[in-house]
N, C-alpha and C. Protein backbone atom coordinates (compact mmCIF):
# COMPACT_ATOMS: atom_id res chain seq x y z
N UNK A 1 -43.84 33.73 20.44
CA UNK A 1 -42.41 33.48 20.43
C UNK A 1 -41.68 34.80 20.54
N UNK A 2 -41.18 34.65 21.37
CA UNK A 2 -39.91 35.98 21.30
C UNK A 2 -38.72 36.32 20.39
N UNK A 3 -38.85 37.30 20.12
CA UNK A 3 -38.03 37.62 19.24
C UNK A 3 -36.73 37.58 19.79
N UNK A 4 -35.31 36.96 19.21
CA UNK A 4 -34.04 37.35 20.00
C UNK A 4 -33.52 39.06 19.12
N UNK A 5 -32.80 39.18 20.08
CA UNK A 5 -32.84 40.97 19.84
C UNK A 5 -31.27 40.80 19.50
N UNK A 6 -30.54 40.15 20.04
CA UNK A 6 -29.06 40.28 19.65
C UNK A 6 -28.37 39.15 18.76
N UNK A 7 -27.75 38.73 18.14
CA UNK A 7 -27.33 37.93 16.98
C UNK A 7 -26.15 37.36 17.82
N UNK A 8 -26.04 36.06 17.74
CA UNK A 8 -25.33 35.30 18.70
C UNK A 8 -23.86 35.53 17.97
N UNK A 9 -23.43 35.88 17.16
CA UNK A 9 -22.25 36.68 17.11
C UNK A 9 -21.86 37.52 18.34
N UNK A 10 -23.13 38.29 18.81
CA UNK A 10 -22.57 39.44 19.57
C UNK A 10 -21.88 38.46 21.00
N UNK A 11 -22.01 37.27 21.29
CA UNK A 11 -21.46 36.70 22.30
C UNK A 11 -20.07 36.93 22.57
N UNK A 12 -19.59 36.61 24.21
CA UNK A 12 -18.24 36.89 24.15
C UNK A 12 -17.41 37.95 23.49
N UNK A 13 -18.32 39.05 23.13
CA UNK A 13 -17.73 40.14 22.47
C UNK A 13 -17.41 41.47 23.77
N UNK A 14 -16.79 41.31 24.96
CA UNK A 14 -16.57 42.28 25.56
C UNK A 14 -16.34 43.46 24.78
N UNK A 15 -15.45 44.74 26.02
CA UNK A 15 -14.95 45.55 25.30
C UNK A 15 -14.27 46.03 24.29
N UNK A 16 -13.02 44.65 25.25
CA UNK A 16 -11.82 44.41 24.33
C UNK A 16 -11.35 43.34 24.75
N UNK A 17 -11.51 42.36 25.17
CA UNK A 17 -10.62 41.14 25.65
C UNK A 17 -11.82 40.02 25.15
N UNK A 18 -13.33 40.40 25.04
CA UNK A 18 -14.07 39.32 24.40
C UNK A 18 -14.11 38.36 25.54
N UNK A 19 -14.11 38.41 26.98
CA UNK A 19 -14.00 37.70 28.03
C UNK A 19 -13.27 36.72 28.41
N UNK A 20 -11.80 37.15 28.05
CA UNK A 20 -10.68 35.92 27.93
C UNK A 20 -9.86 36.94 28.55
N UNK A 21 -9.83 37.82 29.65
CA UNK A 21 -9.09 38.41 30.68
C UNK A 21 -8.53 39.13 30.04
N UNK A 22 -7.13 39.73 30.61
CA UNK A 22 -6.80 40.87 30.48
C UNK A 22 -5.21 40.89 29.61
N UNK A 23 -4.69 39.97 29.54
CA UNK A 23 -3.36 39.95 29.38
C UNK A 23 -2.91 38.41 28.94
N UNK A 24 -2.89 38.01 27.40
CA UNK A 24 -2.30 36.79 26.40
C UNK A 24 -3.19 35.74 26.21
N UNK A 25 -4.58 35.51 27.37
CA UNK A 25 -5.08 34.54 26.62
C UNK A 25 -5.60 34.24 25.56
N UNK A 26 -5.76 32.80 25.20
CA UNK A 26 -6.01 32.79 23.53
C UNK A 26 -5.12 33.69 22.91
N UNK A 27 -4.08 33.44 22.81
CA UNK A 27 -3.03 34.66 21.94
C UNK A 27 -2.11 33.72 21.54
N UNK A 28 -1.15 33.26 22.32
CA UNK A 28 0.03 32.48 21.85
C UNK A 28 -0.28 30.94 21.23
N UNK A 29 1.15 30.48 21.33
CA UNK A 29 0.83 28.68 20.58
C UNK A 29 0.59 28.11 21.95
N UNK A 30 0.45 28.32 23.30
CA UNK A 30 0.72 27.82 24.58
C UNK A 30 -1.01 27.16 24.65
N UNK A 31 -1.41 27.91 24.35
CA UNK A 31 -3.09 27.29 23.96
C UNK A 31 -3.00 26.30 23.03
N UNK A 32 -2.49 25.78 22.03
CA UNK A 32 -2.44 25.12 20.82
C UNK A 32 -2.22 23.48 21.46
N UNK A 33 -1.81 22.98 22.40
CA UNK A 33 -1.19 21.79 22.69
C UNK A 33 -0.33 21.04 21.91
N UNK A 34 0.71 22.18 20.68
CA UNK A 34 1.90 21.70 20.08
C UNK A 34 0.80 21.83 18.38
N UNK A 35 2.48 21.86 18.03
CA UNK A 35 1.69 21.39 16.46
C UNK A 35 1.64 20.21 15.61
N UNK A 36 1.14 19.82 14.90
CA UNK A 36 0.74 18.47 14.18
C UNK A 36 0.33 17.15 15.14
N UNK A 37 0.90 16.27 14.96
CA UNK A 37 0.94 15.19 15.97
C UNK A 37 1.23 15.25 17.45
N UNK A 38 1.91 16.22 18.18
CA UNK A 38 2.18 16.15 19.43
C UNK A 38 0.96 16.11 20.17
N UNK A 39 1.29 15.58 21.46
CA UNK A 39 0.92 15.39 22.76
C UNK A 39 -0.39 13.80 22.34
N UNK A 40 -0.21 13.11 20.98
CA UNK A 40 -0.93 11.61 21.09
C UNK A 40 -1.16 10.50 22.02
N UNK A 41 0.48 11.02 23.01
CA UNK A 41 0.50 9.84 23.77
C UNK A 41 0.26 10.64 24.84
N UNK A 42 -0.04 11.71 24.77
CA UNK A 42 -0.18 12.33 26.32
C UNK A 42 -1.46 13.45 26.54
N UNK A 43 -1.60 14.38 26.03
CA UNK A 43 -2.72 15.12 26.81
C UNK A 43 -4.03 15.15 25.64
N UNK A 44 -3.50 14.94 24.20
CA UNK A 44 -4.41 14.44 23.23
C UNK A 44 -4.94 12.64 23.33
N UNK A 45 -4.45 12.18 24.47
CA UNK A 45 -4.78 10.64 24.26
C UNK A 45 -6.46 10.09 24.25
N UNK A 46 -6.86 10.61 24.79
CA UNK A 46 -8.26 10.31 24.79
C UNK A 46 -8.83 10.83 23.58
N UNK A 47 -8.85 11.94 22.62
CA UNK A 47 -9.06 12.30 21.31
C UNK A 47 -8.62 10.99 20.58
N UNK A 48 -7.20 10.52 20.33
CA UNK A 48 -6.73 9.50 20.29
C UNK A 48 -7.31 8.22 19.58
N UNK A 49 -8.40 7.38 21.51
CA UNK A 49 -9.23 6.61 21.33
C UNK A 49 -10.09 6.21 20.63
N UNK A 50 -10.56 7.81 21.11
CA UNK A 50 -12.49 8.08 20.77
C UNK A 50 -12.41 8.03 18.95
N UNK A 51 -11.42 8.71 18.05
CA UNK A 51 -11.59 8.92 16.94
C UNK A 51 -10.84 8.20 15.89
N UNK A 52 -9.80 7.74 16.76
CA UNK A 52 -8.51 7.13 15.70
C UNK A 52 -8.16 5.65 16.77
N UNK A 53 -8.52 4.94 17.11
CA UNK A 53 -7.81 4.03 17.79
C UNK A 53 -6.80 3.34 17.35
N UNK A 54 -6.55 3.29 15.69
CA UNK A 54 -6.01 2.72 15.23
C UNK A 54 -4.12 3.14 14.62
N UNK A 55 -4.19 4.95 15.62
CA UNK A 55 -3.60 5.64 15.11
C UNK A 55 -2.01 5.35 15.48
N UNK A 56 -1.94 4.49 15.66
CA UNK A 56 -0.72 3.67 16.54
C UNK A 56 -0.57 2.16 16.33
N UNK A 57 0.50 1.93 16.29
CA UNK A 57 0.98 0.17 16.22
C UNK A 57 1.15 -0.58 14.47
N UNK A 58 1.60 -1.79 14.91
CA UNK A 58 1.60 -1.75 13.54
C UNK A 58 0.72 -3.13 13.58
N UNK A 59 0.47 -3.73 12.41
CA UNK A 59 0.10 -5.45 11.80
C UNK A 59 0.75 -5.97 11.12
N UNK A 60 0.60 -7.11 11.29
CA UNK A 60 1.12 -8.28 10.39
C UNK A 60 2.69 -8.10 10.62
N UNK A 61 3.38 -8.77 9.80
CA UNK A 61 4.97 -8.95 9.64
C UNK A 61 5.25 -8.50 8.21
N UNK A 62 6.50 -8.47 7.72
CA UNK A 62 7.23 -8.45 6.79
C UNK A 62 7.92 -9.76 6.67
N UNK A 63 7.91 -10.48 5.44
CA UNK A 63 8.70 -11.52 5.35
C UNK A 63 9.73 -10.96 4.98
N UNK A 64 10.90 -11.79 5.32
CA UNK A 64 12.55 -11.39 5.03
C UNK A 64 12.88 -12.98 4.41
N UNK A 65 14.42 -12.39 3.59
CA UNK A 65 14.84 -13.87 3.40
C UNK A 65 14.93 -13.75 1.67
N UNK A 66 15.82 -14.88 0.99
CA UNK A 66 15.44 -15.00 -0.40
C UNK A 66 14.46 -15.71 -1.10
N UNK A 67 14.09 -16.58 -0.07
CA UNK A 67 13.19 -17.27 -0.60
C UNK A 67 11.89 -16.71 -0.71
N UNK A 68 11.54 -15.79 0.23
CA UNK A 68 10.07 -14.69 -0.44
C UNK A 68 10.56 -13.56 -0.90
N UNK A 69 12.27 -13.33 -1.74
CA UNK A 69 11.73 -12.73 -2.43
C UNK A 69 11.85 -12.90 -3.88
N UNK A 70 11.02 -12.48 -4.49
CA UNK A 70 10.93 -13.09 -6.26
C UNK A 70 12.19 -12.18 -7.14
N UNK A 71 12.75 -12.99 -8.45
CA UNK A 71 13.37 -12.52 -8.89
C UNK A 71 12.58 -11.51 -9.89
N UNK A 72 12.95 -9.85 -9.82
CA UNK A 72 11.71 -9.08 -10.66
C UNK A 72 12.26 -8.82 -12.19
N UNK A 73 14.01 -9.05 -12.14
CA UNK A 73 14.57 -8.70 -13.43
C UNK A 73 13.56 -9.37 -15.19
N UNK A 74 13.52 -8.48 -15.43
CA UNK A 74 13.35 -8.54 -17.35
C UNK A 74 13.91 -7.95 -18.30
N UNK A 75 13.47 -8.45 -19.62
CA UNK A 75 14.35 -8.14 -20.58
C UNK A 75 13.77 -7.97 -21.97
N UNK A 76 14.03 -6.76 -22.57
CA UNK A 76 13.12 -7.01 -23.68
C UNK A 76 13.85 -7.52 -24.85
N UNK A 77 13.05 -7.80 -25.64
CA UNK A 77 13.32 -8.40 -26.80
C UNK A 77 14.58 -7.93 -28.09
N UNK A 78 14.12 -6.30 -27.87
CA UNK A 78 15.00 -5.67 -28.84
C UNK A 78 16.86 -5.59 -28.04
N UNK A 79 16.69 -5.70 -26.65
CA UNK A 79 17.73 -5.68 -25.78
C UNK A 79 18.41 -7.15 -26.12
N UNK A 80 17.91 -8.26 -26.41
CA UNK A 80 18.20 -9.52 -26.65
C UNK A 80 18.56 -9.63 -28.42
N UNK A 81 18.10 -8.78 -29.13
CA UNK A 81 18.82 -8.84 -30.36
C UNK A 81 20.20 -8.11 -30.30
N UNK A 82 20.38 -7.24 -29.14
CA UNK A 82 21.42 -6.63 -29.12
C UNK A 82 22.80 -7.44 -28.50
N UNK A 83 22.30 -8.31 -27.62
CA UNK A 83 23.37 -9.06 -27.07
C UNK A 83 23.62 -10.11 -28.33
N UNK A 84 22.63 -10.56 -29.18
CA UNK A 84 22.66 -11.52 -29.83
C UNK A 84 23.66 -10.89 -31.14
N UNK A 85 23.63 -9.67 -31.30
CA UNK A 85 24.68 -9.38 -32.28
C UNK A 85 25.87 -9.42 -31.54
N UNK A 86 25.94 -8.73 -30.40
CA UNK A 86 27.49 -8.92 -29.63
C UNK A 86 28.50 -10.09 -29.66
N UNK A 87 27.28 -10.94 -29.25
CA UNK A 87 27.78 -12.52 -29.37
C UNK A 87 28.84 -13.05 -30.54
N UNK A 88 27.46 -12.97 -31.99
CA UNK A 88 27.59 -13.34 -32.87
C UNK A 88 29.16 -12.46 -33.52
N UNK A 89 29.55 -11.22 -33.17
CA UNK A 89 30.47 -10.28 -33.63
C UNK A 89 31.70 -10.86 -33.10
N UNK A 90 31.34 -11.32 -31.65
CA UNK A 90 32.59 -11.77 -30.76
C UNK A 90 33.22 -13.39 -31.27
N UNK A 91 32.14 -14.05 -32.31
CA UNK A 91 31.81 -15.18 -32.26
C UNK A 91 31.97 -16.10 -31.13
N UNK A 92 31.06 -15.92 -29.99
CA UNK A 92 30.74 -16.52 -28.98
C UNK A 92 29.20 -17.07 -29.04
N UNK A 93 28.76 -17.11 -30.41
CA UNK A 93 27.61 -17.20 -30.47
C UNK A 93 27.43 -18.77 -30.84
N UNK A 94 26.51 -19.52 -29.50
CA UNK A 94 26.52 -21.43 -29.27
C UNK A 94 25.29 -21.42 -30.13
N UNK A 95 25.45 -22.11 -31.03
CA UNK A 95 24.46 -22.84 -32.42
C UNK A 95 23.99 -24.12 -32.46
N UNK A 96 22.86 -24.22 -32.77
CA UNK A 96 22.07 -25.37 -32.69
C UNK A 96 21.24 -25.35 -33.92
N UNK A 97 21.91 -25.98 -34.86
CA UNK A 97 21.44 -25.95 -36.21
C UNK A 97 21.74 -24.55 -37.05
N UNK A 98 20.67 -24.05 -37.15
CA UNK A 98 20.76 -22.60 -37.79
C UNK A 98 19.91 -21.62 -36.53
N UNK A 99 19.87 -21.97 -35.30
CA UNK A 99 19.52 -21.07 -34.12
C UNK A 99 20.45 -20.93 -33.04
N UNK A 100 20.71 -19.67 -33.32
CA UNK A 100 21.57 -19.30 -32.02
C UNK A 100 20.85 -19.28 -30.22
N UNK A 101 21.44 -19.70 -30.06
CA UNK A 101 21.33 -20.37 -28.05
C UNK A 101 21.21 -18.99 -27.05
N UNK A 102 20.32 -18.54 -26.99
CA UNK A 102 20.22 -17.27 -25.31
C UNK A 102 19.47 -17.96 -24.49
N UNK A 103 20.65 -17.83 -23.06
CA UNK A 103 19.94 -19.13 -22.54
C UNK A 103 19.84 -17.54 -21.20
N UNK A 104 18.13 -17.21 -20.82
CA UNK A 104 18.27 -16.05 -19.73
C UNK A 104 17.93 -16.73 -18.64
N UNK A 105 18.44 -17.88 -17.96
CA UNK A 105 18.20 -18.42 -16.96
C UNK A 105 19.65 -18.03 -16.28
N UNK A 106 20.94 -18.31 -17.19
CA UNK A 106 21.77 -18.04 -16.35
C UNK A 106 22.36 -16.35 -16.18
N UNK A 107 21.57 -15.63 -16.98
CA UNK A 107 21.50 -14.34 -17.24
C UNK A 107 21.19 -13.97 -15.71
N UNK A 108 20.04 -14.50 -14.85
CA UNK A 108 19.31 -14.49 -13.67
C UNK A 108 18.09 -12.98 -14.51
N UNK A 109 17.68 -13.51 -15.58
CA UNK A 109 16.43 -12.78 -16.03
C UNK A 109 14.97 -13.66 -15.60
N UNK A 110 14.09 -12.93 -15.22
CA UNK A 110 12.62 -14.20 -14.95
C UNK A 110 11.76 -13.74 -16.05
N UNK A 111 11.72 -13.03 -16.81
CA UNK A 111 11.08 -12.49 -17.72
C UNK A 111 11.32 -11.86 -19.35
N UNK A 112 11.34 -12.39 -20.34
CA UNK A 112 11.24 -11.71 -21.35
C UNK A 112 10.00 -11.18 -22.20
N UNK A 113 10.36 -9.83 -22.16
CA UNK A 113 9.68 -8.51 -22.82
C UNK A 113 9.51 -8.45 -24.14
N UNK A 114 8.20 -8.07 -24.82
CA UNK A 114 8.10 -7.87 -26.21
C UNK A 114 8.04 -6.47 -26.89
N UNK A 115 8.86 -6.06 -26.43
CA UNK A 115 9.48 -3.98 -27.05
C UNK A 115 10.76 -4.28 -27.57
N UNK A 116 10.65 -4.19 -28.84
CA UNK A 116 11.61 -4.08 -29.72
C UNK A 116 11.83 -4.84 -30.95
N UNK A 117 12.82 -4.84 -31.35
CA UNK A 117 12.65 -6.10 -32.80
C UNK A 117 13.70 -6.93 -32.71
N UNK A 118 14.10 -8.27 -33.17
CA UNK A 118 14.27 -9.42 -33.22
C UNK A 118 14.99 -9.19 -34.85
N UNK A 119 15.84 -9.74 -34.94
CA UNK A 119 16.23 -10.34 -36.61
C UNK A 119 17.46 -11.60 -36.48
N UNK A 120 17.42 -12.07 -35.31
CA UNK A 120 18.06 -13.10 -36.01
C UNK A 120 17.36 -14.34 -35.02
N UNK A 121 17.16 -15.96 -35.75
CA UNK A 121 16.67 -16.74 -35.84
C UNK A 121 16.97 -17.40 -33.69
N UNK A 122 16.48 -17.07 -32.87
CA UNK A 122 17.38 -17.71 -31.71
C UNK A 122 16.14 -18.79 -30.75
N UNK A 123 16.88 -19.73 -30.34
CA UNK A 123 16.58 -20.53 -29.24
C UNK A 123 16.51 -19.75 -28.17
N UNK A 124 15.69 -19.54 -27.70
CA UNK A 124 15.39 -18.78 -26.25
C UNK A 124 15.02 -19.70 -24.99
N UNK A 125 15.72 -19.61 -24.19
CA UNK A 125 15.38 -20.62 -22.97
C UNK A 125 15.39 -19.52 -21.90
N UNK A 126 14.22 -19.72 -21.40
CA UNK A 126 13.56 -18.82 -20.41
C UNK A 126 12.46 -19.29 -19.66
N UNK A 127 12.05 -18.55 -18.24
CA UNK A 127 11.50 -19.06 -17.06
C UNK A 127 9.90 -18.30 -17.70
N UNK A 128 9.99 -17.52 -17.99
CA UNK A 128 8.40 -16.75 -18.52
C UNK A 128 8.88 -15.88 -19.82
N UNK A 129 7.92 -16.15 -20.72
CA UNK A 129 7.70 -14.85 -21.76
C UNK A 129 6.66 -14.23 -22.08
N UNK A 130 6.65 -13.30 -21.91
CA UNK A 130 5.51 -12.73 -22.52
C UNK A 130 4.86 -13.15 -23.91
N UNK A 131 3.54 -12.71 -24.56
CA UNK A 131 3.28 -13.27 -25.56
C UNK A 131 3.54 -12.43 -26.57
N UNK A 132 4.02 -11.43 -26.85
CA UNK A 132 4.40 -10.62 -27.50
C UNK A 132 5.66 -11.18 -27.65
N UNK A 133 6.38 -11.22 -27.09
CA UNK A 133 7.98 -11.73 -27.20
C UNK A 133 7.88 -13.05 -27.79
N UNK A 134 7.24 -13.95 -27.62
CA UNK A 134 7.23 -15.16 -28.21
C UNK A 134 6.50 -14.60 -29.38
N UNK A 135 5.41 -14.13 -30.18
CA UNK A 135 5.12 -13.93 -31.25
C UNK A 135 6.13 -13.40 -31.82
N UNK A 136 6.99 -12.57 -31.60
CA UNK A 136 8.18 -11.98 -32.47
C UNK A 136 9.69 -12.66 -32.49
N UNK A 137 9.78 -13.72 -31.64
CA UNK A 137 10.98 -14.28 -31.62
C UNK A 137 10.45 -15.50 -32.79
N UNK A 138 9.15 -16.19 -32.74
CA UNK A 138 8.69 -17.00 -33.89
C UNK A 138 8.35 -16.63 -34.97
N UNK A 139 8.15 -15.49 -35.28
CA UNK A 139 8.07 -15.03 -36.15
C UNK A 139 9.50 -14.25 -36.76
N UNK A 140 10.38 -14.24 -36.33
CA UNK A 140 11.70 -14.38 -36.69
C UNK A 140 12.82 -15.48 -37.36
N UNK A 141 11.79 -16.46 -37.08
CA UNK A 141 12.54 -17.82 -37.15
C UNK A 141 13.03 -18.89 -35.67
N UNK A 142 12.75 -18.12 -34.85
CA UNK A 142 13.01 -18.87 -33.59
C UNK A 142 12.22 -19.62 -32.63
N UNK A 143 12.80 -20.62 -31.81
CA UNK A 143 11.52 -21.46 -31.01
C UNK A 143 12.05 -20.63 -29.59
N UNK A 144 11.13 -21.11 -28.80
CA UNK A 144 11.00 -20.72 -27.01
C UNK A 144 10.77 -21.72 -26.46
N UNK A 145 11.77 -21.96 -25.65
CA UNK A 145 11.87 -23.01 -24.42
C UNK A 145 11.38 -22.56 -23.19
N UNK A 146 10.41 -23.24 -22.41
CA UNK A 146 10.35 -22.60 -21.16
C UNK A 146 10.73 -23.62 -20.19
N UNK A 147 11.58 -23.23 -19.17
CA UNK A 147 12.06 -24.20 -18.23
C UNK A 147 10.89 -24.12 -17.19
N UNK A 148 11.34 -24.89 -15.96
CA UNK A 148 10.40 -24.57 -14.53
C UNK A 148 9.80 -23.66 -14.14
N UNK A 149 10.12 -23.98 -12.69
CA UNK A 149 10.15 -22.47 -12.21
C UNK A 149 11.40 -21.77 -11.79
N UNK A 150 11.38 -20.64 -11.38
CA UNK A 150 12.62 -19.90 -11.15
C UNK A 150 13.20 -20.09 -9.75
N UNK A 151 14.19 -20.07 -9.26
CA UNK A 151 15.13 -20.86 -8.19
C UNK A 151 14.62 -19.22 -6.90
């Protein structure tokens, strides 16, 4: 076997130009074919194909409309003792026995939250609760109504 005598580093190592002529080649961005994304649809297109075919277009749809989309509002619990004193201060507070009435359907809430504390006895009518929120509104003295579903 023959020994190689020169280290393939030494390739393309002219004098001084390294065999890329005499004057800018390989020097500027004019070699580069743009930066980042350019030239995809045009002189990079076949790179494009071969590696990314997918690098373009879109799928599927977006639904629009109210009806896909869900109501996301919630509410926590300690936020609902707070209206429930407002009420009660304003005396606007609707009673049903010894439980005061929060009705978060017409609030347009879909959810009540169990962060916070509770102290007074209330009827809760709501589309979902968490179980935290219902353990602390019953354990306050209060029941939970759950209606349907949400409009």
């Amino acid at each position: 076997m023959v020994v190689r005598r020169e280290k393939k580093s030494r390739k393309m190592h002219g004098y001084r130009n390294r065999g890329w002529g005499n004057v800018g080649q390989h020097r500027r961005a004019g070699s580069r074919g743009g930066v980042g994304a350019a030239g995809m649809h045009k002189h990079r297109w076949s790179w494009v194909i071969k590696y990314f075919p997918d690098w373009f277009g879109k799928r599927g749809f977006t639904p629009r409309g109210p009806e896909h989309t869900p109501i996301v509002t919630t509410i926590n619990v300690g936020r609902l003792n707070e209206i429930v004193e407002e009420m009660v201060r304003k005396g606007e507070a609707v009673k049903e026995g010894n439980l005061i009435v929060v009705d978060t359907t017409k609030m347009g809430i879909a959810k009540v939250l169990g962060e916070g504390e509770i102290r007074y006895p209330i009827k809760l009518i709501a589309y979902n609760v968490s179980k935290r929120a219902k353990e602390k509104i019953e354990k306050a003295g209060g029941v939970v109504v759950l209606v349907g579903k949400q409009p």
